[in-house]
PDB file of N, CA and C in Angstrom:
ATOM      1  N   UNK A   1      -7.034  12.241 -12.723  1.00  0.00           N
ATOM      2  CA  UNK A   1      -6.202  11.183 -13.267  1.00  0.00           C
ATOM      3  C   UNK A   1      -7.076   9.957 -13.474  1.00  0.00           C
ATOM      4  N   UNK A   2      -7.389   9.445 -14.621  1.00  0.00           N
ATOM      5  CA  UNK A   2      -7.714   8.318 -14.956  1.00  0.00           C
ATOM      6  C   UNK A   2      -7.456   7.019 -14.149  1.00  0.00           C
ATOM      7  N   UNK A   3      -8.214   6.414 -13.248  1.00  0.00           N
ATOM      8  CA  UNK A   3      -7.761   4.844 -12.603  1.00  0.00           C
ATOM      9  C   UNK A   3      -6.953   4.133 -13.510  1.00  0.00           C
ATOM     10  N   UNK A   4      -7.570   4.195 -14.892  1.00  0.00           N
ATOM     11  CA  UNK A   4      -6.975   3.184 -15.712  1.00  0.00           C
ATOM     12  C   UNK A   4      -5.449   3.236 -15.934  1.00  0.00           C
ATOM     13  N   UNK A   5      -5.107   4.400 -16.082  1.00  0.00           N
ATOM     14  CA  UNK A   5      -3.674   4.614 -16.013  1.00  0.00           C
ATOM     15  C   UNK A   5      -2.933   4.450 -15.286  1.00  0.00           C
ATOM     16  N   UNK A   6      -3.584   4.914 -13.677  1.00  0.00           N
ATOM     17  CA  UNK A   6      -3.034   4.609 -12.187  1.00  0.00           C
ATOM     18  C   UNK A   6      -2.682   3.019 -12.094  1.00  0.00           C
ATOM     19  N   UNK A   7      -3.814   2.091 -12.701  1.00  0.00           N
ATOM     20  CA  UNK A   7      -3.698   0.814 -12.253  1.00  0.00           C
ATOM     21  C   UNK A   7      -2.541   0.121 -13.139  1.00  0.00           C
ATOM     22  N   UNK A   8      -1.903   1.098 -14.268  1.00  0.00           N
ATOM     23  CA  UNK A   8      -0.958   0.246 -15.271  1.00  0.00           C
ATOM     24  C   UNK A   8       0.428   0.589 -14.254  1.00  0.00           C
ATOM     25  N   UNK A   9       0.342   1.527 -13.270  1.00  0.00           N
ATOM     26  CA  UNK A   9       1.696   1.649 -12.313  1.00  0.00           C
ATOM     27  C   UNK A   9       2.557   0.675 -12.252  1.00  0.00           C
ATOM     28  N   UNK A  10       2.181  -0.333 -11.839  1.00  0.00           N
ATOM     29  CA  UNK A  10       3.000  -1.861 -11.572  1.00  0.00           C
ATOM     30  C   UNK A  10       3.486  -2.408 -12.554  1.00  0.00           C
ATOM     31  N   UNK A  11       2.524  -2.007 -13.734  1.00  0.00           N
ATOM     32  CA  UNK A  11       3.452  -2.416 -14.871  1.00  0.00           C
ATOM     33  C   UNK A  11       4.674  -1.942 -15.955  1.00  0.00           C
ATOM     34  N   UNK A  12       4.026  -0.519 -15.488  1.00  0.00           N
ATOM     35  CA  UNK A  12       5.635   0.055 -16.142  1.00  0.00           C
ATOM     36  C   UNK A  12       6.684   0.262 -15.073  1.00  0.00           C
ATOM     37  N   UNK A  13       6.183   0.296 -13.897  1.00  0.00           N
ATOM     38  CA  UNK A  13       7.579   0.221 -12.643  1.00  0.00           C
ATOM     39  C   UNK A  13       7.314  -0.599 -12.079  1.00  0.00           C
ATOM     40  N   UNK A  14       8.316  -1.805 -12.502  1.00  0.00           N
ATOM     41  CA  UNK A  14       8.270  -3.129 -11.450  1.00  0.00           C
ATOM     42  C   UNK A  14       8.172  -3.080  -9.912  1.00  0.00           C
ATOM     43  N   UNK A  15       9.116  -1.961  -9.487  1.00  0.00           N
ATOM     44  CA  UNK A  15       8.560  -1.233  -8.006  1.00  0.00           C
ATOM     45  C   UNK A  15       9.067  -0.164  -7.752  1.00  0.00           C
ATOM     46  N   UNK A  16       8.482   0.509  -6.801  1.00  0.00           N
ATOM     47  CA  UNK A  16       8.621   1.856  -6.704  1.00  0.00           C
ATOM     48  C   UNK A  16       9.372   2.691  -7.072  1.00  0.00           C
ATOM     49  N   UNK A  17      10.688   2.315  -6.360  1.00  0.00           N
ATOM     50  CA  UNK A  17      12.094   2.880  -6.805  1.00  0.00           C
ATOM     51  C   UNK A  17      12.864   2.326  -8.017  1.00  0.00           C
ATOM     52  N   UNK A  18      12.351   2.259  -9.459  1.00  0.00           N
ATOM     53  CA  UNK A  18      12.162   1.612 -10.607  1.00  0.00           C
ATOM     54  C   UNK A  18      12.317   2.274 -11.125  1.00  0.00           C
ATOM     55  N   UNK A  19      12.889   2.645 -12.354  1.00  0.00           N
ATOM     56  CA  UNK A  19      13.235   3.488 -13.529  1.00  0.00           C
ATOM     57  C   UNK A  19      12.614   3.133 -14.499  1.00  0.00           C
ATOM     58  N   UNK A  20      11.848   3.835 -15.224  1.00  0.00           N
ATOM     59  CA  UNK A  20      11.371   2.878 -16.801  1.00  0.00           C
ATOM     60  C   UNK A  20      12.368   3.960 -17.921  1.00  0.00           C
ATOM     61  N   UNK A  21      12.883   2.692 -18.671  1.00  0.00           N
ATOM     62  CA  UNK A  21      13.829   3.177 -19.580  1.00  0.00           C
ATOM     63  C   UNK A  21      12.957   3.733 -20.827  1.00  0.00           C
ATOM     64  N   UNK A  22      13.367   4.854 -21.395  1.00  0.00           N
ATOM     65  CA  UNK A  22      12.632   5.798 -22.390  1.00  0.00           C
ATOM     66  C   UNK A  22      13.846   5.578 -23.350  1.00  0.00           C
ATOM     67  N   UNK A  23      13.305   5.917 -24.892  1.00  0.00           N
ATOM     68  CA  UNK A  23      14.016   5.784 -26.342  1.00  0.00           C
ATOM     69  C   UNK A  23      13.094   6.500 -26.726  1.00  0.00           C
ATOM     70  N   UNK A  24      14.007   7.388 -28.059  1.00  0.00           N
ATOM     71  CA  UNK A  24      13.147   8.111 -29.451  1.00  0.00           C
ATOM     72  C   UNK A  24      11.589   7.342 -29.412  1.00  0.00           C
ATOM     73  N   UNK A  25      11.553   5.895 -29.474  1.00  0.00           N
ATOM     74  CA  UNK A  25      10.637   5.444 -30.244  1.00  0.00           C
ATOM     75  C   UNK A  25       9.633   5.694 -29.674  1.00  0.00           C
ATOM     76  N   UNK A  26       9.368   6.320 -28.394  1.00  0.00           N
ATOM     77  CA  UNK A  26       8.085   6.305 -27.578  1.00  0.00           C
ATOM     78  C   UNK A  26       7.898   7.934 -27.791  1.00  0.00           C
ATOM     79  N   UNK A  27       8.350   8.661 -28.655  1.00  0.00           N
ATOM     80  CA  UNK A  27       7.956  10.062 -28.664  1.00  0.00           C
ATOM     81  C   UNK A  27       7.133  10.154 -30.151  1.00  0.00           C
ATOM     82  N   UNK A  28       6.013  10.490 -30.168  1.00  0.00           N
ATOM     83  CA  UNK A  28       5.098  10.366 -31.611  1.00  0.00           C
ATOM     84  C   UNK A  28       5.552  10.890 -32.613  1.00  0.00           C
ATOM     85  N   UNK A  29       6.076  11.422 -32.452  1.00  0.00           N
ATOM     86  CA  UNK A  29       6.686  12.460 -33.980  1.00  0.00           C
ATOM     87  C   UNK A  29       8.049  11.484 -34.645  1.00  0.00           C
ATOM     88  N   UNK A  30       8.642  10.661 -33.546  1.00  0.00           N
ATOM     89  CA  UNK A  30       9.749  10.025 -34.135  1.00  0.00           C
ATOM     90  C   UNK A  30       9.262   8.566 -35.151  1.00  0.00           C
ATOM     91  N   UNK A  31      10.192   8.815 -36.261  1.00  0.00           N
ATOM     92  CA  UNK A  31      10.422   7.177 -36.782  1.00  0.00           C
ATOM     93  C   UNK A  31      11.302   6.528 -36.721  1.00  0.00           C
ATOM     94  N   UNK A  32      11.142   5.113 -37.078  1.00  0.00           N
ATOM     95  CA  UNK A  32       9.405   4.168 -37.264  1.00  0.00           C
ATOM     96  C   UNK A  32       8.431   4.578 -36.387  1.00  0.00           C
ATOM     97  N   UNK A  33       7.536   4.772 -36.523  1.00  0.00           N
ATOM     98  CA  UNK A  33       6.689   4.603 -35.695  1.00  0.00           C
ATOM     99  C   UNK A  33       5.812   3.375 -34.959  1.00  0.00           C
ATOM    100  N   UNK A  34       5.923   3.957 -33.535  1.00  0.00           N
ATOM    101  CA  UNK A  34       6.291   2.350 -32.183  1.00  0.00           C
ATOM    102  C   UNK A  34       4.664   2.865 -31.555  1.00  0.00           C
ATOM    103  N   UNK A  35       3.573   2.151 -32.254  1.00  0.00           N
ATOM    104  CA  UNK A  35       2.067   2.701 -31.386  1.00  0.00           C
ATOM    105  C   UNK A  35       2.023   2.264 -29.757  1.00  0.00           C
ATOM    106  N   UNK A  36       2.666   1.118 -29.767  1.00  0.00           N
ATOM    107  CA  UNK A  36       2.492   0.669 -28.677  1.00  0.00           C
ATOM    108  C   UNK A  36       3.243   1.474 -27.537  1.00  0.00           C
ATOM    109  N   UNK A  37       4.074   2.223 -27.906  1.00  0.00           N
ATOM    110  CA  UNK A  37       5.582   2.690 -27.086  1.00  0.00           C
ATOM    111  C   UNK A  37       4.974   4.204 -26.694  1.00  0.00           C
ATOM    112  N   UNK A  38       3.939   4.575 -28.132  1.00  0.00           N
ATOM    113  CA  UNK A  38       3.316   5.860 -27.955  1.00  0.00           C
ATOM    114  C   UNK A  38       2.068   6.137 -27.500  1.00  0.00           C
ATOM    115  N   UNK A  39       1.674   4.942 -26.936  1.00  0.00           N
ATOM    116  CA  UNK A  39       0.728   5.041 -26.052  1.00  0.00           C
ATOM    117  C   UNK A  39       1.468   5.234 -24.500  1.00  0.00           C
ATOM    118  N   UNK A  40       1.768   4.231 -24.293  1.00  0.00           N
ATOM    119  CA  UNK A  40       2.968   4.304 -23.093  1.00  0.00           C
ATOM    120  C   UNK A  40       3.312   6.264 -22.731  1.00  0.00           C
ATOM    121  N   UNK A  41       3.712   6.520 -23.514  1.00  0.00           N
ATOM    122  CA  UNK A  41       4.148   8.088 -23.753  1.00  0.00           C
ATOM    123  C   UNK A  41       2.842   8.725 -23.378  1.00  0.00           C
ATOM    124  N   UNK A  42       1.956   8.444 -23.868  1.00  0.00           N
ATOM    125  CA  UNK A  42       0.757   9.389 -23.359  1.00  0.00           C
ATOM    126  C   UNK A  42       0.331   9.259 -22.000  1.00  0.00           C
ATOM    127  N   UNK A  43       0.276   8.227 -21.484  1.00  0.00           N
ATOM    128  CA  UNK A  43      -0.082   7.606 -20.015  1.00  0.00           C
ATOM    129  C   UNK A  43       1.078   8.510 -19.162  1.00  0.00           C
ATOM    130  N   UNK A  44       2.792   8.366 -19.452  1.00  0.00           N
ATOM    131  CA  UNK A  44       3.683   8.577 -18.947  1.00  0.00           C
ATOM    132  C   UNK A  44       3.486  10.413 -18.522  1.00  0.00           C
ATOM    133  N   UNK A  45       3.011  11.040 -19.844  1.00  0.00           N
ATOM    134  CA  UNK A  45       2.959  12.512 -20.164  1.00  0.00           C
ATOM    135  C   UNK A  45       1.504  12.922 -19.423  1.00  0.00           C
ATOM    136  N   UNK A  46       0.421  11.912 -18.781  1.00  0.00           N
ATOM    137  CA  UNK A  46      -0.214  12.773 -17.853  1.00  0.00           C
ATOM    138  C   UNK A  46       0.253  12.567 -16.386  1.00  0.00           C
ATOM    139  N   UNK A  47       0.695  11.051 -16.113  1.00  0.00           N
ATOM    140  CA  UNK A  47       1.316  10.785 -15.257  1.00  0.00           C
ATOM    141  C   UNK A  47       2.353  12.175 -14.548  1.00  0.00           C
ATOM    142  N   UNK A  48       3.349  12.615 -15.421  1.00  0.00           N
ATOM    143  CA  UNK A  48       4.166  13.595 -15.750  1.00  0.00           C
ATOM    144  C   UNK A  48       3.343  14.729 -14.832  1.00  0.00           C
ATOM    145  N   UNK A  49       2.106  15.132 -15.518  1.00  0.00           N
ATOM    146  CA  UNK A  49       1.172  16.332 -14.973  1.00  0.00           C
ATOM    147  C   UNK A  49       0.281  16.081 -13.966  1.00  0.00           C
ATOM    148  N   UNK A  50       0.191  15.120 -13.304  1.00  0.00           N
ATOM    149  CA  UNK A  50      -0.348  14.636 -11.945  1.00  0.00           C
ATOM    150  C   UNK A  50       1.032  14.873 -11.085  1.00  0.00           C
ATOM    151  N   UNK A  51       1.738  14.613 -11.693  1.00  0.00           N
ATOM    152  CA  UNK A  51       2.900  15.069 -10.579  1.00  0.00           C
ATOM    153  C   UNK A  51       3.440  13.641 -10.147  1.00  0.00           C
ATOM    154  N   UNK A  52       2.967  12.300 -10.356  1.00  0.00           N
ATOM    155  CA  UNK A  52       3.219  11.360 -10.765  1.00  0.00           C
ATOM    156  C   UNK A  52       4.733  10.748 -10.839  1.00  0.00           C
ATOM    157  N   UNK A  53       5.287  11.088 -11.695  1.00  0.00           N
ATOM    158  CA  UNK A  53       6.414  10.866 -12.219  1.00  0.00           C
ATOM    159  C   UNK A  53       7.396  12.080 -12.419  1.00  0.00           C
ATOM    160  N   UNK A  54       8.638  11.846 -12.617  1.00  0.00           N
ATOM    161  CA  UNK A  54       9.648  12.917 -13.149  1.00  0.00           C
ATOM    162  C   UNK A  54      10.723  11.953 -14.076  1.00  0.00           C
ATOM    163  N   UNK A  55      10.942  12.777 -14.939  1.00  0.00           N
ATOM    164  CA  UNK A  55      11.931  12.311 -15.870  1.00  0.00           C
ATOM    165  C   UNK A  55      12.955  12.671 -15.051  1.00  0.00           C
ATOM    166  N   UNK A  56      14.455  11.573 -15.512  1.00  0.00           N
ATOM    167  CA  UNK A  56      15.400  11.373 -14.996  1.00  0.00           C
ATOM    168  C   UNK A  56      16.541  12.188 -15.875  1.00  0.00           C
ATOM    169  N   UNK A  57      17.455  13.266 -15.519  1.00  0.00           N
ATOM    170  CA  UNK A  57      18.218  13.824 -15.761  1.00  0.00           C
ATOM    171  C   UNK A  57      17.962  14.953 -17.033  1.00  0.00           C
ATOM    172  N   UNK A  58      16.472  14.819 -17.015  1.00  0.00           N
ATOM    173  CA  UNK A  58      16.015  16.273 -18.232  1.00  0.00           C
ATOM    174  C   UNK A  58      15.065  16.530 -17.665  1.00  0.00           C
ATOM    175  N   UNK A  59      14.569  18.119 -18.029  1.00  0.00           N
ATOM    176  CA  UNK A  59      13.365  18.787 -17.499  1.00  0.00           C
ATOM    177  C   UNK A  59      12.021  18.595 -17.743  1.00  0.00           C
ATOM    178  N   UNK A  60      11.992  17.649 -19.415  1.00  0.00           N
ATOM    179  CA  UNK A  60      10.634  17.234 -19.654  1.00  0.00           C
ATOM    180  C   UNK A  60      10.794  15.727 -19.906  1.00  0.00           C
ATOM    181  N   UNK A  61       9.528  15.043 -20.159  1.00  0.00           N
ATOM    182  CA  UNK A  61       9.478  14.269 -20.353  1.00  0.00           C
ATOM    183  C   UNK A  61       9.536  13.426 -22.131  1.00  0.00           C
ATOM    184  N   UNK A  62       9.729  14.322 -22.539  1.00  0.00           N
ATOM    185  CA  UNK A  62       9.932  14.493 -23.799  1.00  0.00           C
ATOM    186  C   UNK A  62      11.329  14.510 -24.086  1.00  0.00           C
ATOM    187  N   UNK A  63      12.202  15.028 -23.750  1.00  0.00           N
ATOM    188  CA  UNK A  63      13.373  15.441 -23.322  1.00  0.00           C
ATOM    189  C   UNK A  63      14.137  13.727 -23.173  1.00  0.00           C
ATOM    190  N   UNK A  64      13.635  13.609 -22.277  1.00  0.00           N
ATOM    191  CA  UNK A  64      14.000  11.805 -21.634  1.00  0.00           C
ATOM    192  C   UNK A  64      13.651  11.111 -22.529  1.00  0.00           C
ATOM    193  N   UNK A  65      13.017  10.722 -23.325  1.00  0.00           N
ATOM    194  CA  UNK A  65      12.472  10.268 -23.940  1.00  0.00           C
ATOM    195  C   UNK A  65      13.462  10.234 -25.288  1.00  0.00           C
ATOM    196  N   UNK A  66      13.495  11.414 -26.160  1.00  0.00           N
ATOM    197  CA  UNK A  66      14.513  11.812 -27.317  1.00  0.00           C
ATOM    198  C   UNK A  66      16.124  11.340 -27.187  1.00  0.00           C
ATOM    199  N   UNK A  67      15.846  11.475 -25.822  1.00  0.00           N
ATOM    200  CA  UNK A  67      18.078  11.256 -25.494  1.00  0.00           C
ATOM    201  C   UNK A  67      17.953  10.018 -24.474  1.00  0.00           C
ATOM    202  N   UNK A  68      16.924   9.210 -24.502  1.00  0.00           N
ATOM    203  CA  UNK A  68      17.072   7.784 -23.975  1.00  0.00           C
ATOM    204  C   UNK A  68      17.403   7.361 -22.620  1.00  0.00           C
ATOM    205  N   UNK A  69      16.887   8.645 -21.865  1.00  0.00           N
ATOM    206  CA  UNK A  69      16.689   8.574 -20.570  1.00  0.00           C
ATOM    207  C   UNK A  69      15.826   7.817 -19.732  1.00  0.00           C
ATOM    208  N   UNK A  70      15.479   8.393 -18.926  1.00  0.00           N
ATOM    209  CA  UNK A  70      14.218   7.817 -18.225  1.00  0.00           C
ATOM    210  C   UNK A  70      13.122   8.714 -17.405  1.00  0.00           C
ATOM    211  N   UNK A  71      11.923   7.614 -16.545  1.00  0.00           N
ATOM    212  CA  UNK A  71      11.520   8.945 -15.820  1.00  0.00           C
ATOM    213  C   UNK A  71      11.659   7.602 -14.511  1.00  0.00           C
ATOM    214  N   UNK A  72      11.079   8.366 -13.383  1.00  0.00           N
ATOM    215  CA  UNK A  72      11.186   7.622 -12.066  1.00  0.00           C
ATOM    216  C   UNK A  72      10.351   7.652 -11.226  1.00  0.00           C
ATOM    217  N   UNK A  73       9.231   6.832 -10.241  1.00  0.00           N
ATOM    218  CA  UNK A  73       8.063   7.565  -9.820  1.00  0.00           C
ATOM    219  C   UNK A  73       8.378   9.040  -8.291  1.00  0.00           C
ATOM    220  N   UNK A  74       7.653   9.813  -8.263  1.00  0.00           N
ATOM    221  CA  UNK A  74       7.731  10.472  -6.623  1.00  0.00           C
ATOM    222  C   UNK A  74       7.180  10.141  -5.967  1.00  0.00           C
ATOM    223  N   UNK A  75       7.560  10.114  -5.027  1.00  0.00           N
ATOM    224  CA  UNK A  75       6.952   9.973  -3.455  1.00  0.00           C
ATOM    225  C   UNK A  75       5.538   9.770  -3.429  1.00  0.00           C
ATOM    226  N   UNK A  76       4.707  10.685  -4.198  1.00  0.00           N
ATOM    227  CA  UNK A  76       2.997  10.463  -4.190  1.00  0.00           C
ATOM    228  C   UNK A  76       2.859   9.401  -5.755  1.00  0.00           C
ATOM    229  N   UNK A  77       3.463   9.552  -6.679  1.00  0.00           N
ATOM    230  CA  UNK A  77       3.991   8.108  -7.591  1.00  0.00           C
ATOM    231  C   UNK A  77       3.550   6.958  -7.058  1.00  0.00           C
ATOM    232  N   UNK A  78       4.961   6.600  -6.081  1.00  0.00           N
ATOM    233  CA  UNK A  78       5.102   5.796  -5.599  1.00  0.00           C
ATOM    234  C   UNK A  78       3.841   5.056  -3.902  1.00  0.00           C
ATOM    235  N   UNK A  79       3.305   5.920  -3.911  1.00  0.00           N
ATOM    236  CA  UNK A  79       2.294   5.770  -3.116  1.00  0.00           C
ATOM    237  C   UNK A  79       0.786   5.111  -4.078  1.00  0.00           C
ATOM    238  N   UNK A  80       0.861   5.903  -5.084  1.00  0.00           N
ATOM    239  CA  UNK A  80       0.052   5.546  -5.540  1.00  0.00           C
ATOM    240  C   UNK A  80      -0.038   3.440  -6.601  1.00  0.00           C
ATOM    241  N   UNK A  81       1.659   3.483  -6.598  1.00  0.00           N
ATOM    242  CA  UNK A  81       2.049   2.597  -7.107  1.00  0.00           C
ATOM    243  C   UNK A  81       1.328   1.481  -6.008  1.00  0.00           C
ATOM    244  N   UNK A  82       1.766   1.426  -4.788  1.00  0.00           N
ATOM    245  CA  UNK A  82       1.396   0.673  -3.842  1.00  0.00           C
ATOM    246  C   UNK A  82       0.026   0.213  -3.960  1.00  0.00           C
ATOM    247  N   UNK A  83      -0.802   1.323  -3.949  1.00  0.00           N
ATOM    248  CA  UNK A  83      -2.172   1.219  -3.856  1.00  0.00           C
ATOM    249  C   UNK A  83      -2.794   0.449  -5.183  1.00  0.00           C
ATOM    250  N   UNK A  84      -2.016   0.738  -6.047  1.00  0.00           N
ATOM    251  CA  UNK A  84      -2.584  -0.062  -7.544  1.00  0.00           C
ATOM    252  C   UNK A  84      -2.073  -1.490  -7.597  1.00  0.00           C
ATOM    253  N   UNK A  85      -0.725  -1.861  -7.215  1.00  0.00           N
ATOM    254  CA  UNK A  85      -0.263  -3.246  -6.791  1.00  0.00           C
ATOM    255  C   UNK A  85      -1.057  -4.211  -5.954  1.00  0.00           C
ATOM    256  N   UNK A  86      -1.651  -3.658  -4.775  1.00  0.00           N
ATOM    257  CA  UNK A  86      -2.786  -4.343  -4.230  1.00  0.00           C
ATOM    258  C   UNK A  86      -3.559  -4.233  -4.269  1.00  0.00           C
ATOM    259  N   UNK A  87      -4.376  -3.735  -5.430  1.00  0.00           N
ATOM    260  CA  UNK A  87      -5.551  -3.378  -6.319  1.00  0.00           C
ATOM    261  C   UNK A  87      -6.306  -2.700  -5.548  1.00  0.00           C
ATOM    262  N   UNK A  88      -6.432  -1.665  -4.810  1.00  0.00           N
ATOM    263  CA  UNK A  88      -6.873  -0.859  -4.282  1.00  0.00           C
ATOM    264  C   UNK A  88      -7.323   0.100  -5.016  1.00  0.00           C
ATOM    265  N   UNK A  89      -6.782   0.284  -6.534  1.00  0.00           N
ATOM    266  CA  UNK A  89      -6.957   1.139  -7.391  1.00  0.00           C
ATOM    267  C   UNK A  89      -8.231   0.568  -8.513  1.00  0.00           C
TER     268      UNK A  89
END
């Protein structure tokens, strides 16, 4: 897992137990196209495969994303969130 991504933790989840809200616009294939939203999406989608994160009420993260869900950090997420908040990361 990339530090660089680890250290943006704090900023897409204000804190741990934080939801970041997902829309169409952060999935690449959708229009308009949102670069900024689809970067976000890429960070979110390895996050996703570190085990990182889980989307909220769908099985992928893609999924959450299309029907305007969310994802939420886990337990090792959220550990790691800590560690990047006090720049440990």
């Amino acid at each position: 897992m990339d530090a660089k991504i680890l250290r943006l933790l704090p900023r897409y989840f204000n804190a741990p137990n934080d939801e970041y809200p997902l829309d169409p616009s952060y999935e690449p294939e959708a229009e308009p196209k949102h670069p900024e939203h689809e970067g976000i999406f890429a960070h979110l989608q390895k996050l996703r495969a570190a085990r990182l994160i889980v989307p909220v009420g769908e099985e992928h993260v893609y999924f959450a994303a299309m029907n305007s869900k969310s994802c939420k950090l886990t337990a090792l997420g959220a550990y790691y969130w800590h560690l990047a908040d006090s720049g440990k990361i």
